[in-house]
Protein backbone atom coordinates (compact mmCIF):
# COMPACT_ATOMS: atom_id res chain seq x y z
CA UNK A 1 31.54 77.27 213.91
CA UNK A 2 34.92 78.71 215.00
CA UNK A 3 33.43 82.07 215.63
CA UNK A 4 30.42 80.30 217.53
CA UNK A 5 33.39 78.93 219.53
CA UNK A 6 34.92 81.61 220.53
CA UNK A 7 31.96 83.73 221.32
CA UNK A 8 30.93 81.15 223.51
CA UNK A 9 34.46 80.84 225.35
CA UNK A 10 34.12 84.62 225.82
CA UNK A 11 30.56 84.02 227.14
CA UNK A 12 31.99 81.49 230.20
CA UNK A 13 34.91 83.68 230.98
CA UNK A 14 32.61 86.63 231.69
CA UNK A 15 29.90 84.62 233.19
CA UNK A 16 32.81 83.05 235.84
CA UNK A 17 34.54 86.08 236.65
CA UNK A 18 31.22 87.57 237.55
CA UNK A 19 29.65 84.49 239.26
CA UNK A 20 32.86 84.42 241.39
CA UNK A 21 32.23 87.89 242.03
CA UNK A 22 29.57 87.21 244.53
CA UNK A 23 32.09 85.76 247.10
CA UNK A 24 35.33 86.64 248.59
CA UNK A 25 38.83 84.69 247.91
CA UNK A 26 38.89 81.39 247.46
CA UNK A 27 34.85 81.03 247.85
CA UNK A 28 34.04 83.27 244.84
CA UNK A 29 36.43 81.31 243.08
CA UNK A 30 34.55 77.52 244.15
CA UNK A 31 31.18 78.98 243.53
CA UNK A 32 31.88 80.32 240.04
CA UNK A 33 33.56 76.93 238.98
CA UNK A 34 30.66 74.55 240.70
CA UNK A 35 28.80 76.82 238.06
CA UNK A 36 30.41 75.96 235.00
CA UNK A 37 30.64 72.77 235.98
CA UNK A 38 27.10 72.07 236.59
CA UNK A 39 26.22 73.72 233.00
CA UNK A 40 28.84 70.89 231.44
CA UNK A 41 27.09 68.11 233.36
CA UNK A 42 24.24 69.50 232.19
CA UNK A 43 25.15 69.25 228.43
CA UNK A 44 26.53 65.64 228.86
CA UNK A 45 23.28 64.21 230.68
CA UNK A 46 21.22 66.10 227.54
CA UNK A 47 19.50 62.75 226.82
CA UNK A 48 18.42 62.21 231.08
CA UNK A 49 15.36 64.26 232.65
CA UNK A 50 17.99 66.06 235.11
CA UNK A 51 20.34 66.64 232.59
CA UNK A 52 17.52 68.57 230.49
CA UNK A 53 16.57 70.55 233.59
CA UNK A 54 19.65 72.13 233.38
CA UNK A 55 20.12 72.92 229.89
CA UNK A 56 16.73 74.61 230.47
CA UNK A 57 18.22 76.75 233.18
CA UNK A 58 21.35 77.52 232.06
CA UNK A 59 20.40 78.04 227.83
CA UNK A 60 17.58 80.65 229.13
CA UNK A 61 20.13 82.37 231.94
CA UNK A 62 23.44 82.78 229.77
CA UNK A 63 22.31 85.18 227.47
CA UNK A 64 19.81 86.92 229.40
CA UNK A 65 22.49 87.27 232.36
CA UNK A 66 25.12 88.45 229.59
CA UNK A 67 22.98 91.49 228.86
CA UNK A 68 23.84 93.11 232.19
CA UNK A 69 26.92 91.09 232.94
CA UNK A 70 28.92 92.79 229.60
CA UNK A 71 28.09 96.64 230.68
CA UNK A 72 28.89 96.18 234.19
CA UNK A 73 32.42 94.29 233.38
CA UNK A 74 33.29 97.08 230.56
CA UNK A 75 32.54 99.36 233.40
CA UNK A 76 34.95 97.78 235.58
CA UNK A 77 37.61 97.59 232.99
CA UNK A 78 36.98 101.45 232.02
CA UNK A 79 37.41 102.31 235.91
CA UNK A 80 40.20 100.47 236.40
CA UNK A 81 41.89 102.49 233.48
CA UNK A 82 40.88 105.27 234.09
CA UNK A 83 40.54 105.98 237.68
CA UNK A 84 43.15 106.74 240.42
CA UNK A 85 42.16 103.84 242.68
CA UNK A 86 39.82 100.56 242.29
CA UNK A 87 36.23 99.64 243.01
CA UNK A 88 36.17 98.64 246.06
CA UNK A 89 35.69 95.02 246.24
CA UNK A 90 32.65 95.33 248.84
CA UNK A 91 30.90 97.01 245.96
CA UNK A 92 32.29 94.65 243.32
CA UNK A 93 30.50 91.89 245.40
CA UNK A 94 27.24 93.40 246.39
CA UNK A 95 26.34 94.51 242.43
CA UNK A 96 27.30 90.72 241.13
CA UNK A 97 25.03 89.48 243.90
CA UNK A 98 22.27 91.78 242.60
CA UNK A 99 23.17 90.86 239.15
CA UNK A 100 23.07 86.88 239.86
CA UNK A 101 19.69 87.78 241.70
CA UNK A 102 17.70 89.35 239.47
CA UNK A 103 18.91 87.50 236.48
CA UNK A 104 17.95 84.21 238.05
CA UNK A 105 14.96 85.73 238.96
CA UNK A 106 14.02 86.71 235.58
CA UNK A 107 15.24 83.41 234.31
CA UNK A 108 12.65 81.56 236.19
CA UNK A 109 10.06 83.69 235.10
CA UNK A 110 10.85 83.20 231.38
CA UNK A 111 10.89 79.17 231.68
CA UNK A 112 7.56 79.52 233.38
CA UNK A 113 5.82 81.81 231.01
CA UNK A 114 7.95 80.28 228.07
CA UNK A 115 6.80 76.42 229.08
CA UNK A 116 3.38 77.12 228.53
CA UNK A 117 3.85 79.16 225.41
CA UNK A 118 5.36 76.27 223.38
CA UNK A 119 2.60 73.66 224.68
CA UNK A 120 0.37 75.72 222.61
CA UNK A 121 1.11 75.40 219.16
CA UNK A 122 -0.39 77.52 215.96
CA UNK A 123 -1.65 76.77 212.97
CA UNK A 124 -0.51 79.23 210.01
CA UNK A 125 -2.18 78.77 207.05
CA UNK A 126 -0.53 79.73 203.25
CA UNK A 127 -2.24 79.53 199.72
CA UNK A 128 0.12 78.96 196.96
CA UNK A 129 -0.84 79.52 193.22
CA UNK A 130 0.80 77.06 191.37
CA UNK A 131 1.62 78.42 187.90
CA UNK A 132 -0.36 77.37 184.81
CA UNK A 133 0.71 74.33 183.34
CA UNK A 134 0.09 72.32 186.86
CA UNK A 135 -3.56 71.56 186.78
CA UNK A 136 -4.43 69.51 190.14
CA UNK A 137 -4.44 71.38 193.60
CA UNK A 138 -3.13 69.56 196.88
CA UNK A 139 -2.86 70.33 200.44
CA UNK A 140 0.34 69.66 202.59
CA UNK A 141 1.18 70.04 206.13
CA UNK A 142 4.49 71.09 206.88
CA UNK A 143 6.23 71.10 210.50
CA UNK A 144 9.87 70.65 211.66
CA UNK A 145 11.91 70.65 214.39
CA UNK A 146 10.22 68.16 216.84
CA UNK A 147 13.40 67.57 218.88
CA UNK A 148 11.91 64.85 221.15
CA UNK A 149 13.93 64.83 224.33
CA UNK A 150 12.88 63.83 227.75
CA UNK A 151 10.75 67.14 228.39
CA UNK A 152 8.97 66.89 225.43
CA UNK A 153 5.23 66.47 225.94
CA UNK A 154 3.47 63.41 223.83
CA UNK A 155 0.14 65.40 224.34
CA UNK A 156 1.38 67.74 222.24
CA UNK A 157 2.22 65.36 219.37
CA UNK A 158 -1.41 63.78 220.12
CA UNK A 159 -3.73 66.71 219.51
CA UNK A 160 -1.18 67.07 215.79
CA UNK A 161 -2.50 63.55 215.06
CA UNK A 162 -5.76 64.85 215.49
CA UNK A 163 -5.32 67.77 212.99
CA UNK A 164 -3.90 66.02 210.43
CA UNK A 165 -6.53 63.04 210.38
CA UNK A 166 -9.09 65.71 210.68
CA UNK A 167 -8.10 68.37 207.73
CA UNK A 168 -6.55 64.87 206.18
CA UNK A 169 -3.75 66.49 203.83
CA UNK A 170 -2.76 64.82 200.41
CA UNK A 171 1.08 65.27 201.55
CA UNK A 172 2.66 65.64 205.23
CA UNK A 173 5.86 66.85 205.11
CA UNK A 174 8.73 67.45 207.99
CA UNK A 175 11.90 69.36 208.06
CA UNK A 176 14.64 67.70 210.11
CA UNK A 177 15.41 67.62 213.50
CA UNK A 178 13.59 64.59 215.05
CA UNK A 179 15.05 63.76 218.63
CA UNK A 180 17.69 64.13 220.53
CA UNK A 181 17.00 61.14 222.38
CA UNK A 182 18.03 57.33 220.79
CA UNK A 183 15.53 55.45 218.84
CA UNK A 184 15.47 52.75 221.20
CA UNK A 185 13.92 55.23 224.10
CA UNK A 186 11.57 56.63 221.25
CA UNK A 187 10.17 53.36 220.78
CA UNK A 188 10.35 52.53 224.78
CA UNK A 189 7.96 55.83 225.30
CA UNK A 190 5.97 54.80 222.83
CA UNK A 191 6.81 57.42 220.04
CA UNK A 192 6.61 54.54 217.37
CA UNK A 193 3.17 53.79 217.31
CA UNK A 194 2.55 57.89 218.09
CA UNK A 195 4.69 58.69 214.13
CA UNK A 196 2.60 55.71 212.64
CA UNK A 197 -0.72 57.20 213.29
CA UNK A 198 0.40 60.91 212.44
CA UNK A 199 2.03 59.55 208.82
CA UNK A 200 -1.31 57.54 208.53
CA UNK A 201 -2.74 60.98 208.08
CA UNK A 202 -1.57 61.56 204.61
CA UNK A 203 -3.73 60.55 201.62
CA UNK A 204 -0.83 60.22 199.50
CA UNK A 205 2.97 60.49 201.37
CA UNK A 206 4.48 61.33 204.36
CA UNK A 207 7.83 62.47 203.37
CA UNK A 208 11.14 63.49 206.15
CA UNK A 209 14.40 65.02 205.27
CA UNK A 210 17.22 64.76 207.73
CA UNK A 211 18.54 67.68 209.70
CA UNK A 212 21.38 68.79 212.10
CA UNK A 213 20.27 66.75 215.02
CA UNK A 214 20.38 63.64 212.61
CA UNK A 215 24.18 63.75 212.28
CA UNK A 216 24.32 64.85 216.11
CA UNK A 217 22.19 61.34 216.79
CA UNK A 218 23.09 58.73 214.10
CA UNK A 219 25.77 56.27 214.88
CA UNK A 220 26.21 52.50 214.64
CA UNK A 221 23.52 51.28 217.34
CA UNK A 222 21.10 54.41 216.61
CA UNK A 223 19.57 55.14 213.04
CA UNK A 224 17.19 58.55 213.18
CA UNK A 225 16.74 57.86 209.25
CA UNK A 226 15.45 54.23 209.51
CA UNK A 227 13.21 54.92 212.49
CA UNK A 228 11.67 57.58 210.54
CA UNK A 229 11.10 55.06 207.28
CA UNK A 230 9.87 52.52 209.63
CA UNK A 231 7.09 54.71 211.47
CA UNK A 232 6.33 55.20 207.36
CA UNK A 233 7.85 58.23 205.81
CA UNK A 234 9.44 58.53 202.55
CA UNK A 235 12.64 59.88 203.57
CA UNK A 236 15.00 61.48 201.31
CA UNK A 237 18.16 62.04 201.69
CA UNK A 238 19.76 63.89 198.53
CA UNK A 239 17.16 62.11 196.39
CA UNK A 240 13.63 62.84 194.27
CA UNK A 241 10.74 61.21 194.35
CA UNK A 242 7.44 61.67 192.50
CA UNK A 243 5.05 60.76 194.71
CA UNK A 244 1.20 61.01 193.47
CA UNK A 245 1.16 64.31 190.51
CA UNK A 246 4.19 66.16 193.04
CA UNK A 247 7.91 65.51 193.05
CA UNK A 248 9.80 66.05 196.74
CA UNK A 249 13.04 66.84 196.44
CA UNK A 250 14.81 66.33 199.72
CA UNK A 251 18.43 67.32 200.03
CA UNK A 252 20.88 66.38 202.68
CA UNK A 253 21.41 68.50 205.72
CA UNK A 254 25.00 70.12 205.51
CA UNK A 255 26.02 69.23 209.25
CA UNK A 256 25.17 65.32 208.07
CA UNK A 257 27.15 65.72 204.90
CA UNK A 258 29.65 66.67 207.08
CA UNK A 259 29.71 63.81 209.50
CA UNK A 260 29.69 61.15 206.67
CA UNK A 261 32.55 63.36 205.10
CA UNK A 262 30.68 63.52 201.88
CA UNK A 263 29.36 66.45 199.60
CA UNK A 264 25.62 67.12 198.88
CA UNK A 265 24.84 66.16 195.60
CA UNK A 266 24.29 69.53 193.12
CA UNK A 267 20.75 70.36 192.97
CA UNK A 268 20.99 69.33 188.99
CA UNK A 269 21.44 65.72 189.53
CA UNK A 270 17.95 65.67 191.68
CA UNK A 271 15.86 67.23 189.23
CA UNK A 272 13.06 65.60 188.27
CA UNK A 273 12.11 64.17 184.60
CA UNK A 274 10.47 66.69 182.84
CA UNK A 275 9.04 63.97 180.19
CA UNK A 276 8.25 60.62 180.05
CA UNK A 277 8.85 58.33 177.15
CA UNK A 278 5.75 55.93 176.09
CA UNK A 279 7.10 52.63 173.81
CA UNK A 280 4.25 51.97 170.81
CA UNK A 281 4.08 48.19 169.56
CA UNK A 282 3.08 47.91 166.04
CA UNK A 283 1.79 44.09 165.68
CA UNK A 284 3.18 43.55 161.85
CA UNK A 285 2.25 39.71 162.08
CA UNK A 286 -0.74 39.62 159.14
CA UNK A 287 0.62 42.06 157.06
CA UNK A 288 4.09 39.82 156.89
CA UNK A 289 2.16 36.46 156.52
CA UNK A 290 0.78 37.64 153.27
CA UNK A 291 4.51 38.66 152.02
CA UNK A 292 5.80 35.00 152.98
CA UNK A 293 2.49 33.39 151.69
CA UNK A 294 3.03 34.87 148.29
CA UNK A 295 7.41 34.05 147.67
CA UNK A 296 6.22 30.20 149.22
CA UNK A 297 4.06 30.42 146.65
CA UNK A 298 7.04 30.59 144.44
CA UNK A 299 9.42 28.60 146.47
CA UNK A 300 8.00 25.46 147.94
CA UNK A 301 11.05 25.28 149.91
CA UNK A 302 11.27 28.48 151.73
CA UNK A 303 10.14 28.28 155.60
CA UNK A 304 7.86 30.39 156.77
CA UNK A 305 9.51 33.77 158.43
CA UNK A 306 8.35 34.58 162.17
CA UNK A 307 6.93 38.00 162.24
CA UNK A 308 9.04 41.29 163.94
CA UNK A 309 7.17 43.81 166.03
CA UNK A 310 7.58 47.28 164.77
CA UNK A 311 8.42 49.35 168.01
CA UNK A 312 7.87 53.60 168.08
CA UNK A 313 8.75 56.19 170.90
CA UNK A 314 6.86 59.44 172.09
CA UNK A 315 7.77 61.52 174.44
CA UNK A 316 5.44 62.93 176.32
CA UNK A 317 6.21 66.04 178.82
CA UNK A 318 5.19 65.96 182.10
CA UNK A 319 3.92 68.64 184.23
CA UNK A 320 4.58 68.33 187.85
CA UNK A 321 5.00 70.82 190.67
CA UNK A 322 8.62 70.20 192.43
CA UNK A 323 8.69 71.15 196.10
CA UNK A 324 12.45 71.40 197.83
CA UNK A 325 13.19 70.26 201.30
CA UNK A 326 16.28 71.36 203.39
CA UNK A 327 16.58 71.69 206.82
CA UNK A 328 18.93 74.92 206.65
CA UNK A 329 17.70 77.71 204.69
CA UNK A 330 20.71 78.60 202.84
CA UNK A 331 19.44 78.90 199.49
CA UNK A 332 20.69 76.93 196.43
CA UNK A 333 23.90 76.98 195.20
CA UNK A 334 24.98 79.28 193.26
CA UNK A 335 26.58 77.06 190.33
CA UNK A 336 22.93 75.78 189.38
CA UNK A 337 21.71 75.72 186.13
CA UNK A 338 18.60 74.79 184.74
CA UNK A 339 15.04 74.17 186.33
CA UNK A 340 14.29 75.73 189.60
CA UNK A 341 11.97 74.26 192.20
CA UNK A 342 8.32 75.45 192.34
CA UNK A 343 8.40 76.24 196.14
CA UNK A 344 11.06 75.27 199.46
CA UNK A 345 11.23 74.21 202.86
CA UNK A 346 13.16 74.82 205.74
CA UNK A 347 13.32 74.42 209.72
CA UNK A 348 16.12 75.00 211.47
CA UNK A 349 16.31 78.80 212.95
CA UNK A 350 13.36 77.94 215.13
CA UNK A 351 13.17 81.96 214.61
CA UNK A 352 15.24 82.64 217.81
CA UNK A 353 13.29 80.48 219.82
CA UNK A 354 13.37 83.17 223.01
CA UNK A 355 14.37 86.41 223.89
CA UNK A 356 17.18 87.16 223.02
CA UNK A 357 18.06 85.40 220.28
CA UNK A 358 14.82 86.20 218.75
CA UNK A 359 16.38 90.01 218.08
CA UNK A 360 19.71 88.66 216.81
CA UNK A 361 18.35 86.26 214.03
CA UNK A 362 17.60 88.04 211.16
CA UNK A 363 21.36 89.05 211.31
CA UNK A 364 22.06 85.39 211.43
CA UNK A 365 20.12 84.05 208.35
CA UNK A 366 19.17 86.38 204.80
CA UNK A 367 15.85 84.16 205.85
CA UNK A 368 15.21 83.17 209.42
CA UNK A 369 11.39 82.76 209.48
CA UNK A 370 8.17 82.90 207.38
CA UNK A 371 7.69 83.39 203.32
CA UNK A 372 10.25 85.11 201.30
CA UNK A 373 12.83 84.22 198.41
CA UNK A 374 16.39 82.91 198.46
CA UNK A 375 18.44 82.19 194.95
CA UNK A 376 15.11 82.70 193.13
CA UNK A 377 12.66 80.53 194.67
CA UNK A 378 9.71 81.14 196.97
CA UNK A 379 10.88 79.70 200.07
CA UNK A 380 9.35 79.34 203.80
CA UNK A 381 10.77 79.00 207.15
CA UNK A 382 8.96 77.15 209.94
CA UNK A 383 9.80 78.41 213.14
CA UNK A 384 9.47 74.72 214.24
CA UNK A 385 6.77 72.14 216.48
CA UNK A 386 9.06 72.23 219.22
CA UNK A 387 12.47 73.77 220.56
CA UNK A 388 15.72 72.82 221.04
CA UNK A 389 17.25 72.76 224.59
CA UNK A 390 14.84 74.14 227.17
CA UNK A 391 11.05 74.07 225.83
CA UNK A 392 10.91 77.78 225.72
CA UNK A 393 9.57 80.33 223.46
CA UNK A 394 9.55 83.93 224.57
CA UNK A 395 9.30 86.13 220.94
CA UNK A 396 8.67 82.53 218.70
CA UNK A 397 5.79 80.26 218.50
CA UNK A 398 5.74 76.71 218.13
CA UNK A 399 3.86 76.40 214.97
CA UNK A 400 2.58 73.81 211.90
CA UNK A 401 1.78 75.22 208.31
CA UNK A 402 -1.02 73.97 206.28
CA UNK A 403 -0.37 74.99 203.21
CA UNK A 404 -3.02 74.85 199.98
CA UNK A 405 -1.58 74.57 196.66
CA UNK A 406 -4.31 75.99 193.72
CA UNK A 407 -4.07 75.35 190.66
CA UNK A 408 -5.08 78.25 187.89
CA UNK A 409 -9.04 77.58 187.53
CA UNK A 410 -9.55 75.98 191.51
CA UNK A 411 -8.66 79.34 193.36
CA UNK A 412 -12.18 78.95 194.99
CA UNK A 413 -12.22 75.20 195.30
């Protein structure tokens, strides 16, 4: 976070002494503050339609205007060292201007061709062969990173109810990340009754983890968590559940951790019971009547003994599949012993989300998108339904997974 920090504090400084390039004096100076200023108002009215607007501008233009803003300023640092006298200023001004042009030019075209990218969502598809002691096949539909906000299209959400009530999955299953808007305008825009249809879809469960964006949102007078259990999922939050022949294990995102200034519970307290023990009752009643009938017989005076059940245990071991949810694909800690889970889940990256962040990534995260392995386990990455900030993608998709767990025997079922 601290290097995030910084690398954004560099980020402004270069981005105002180049913005304030464009002018002379003191009106360089005004135009590259009124800049900076507008991208903080921006960032504080997240949650407005205006305020949204600008975080669209401003998330796509920063790094796309830092590409040619960081050359041309280590130019004019090199010159200045080494060169008997300075750029002149009339050049100085007439380059930033061409800069800020075509940047902002480019920006525009990116939001335009980006906007209509992420309306259009795909549908990846993923077999997964369950190993041999499971012997039932499901399907589950797996999507993350919604990220409601007030450019976020409901259309988009409708045609996903549509899917899922039409390929009607045993388990629907989200990542994290559910707004960054307050319950309270959810329900006013009519998202309530919009979640209670799409969790309707599942034969079995509908089943939410927390993620970032929870912690970001939660606070006395707004509950992401309880909204999500009352438009019916089964959300876990560092907890199992066995749900149906699957157990969902869904741990707590670390940024929420954080904010309740807790740890996440180890991964071996949230293991699920690998056996199940059945109580036999033995009814001893005739057997002991004939005992007592025969010493009465003997004794008039004894009274008649009431008879004791005999109770037995079995254990009986249970086969299950055990799916892991976690917003942040970070793997599993590294002090974990015993079981591992079958198969994980994880949002989060959004895989870049646009150009160019899309091509920094994979430096980012051992995992930032699509099927692949961390600390053992098969593990995949959505890319998410939607995108943080401005509804861009440029390199990304928007994207749901409908994934088909076989068991050994139904590969062609």
């Amino acid at each position: 976070m601290i290097a995030f920090l910084f690398i954004l504090l560099i980020g402004l400084v270069l981005i105002y002494i180049n913005v304030s390039s464009v002018a002379k004096g003191k009106t360089g100076k005004i135009i590259g503050a009124a800049v900076l200023f507008v991208l903080f108002l921006g960032m504080f009215l997240r949650s407005t339609l205006i305020g949204s607007l600008i975080v669209t501008f401003f998330a796509v233009w920063l790094p796309n205007s830092l590409i040619l803003y960081i050359p041309w300023t280590l130019y004019r640092i090199g010159y200045y060292f080494t060169q008997p006298h300075h750029l002149s200023r009339h050049l100085v001004r007439r380059v930033s201007r061409y800069l800020l042009g075509i940047t902002c030019a480019f920006t525009f075209i990116f939001i335009g061709y980006g906007m209509q990218h992420n309306d259009e969502y795909k549908t990846n598809l993923l077999t997964i062969d369950l190993p041999g002691v499971y012997t039932e096949s499901f399907t589950a539909i797996f999507f993350s990173d919604i990220h409601v906000d007030p450019l976020f299209k409901a259309q988009k959400l409708e045609r996903f109810i549509a899917q899922v009530d039409s390929i009607k999955p045993d388990y629907l299953l989200f990542g994290g990340d559910l707004a960054d808007i307050t319950t309270e305008k959810m329900d006013h825009a009519g998202y309530d009754s919009l979640f209670k249809k799409l969790t309707a879809g599942a034969k079995v469960a509908a089943v939410a983890i927390n993620g970032n964006h929870e912690a970001f949102m939660a606070n006395s007078d707004n509950s992401p968590e309880e909204w999500m259990r009352k438009v019916g999922f089964v959300v876990l939050d560092d907890s199992t559940a066995c749900l149906g022949g699957v157990c969902f294990t869904g741990r707590t995102d670390f940024t929420v951790a954080r904010s309740r200034d807790t740890e996440r519970k180890p991964l071996s307290e949230l293991i699920p019971d690998s056996i199940k023990i059945v109580e036999h009752v033995k009814d001893t009643t005739d057997s002991l009547a004939d005992s007592t009938r025969t010493v009465a017989a003997q004794d008039s005076t004894m009274d008649t003994v009431a008879a004791a059940p005999a109770i037995t245990y079995d254990t009986i071991p249970l086969y299950r599949p055990w799916i892991l949810l976690d917003h942040q694909p970070k793997g599993i800690e590294k002090e974990h012993r015993g079981r591992l889970p079958d198969f994980a889940l994880s949002g989060h990256t959004h895989n870049g989300q646009f150009f160019p962040v899309t091509f920094l990534i994979d430096y980012v995260w051992k995992l930032a998108y699509g099927k692949g392995a961390l600390s053992g386990v098969l593990w995949l990455v959505s890319s998410g339904f939607d995108c943080w900030g401005p509804p861009v993608r440029l390199g990304s998709d928007s994207e749901i997974w409908v994934i088909k767990f076989k068991a050994k025997g139904q590969e062609n079922q």
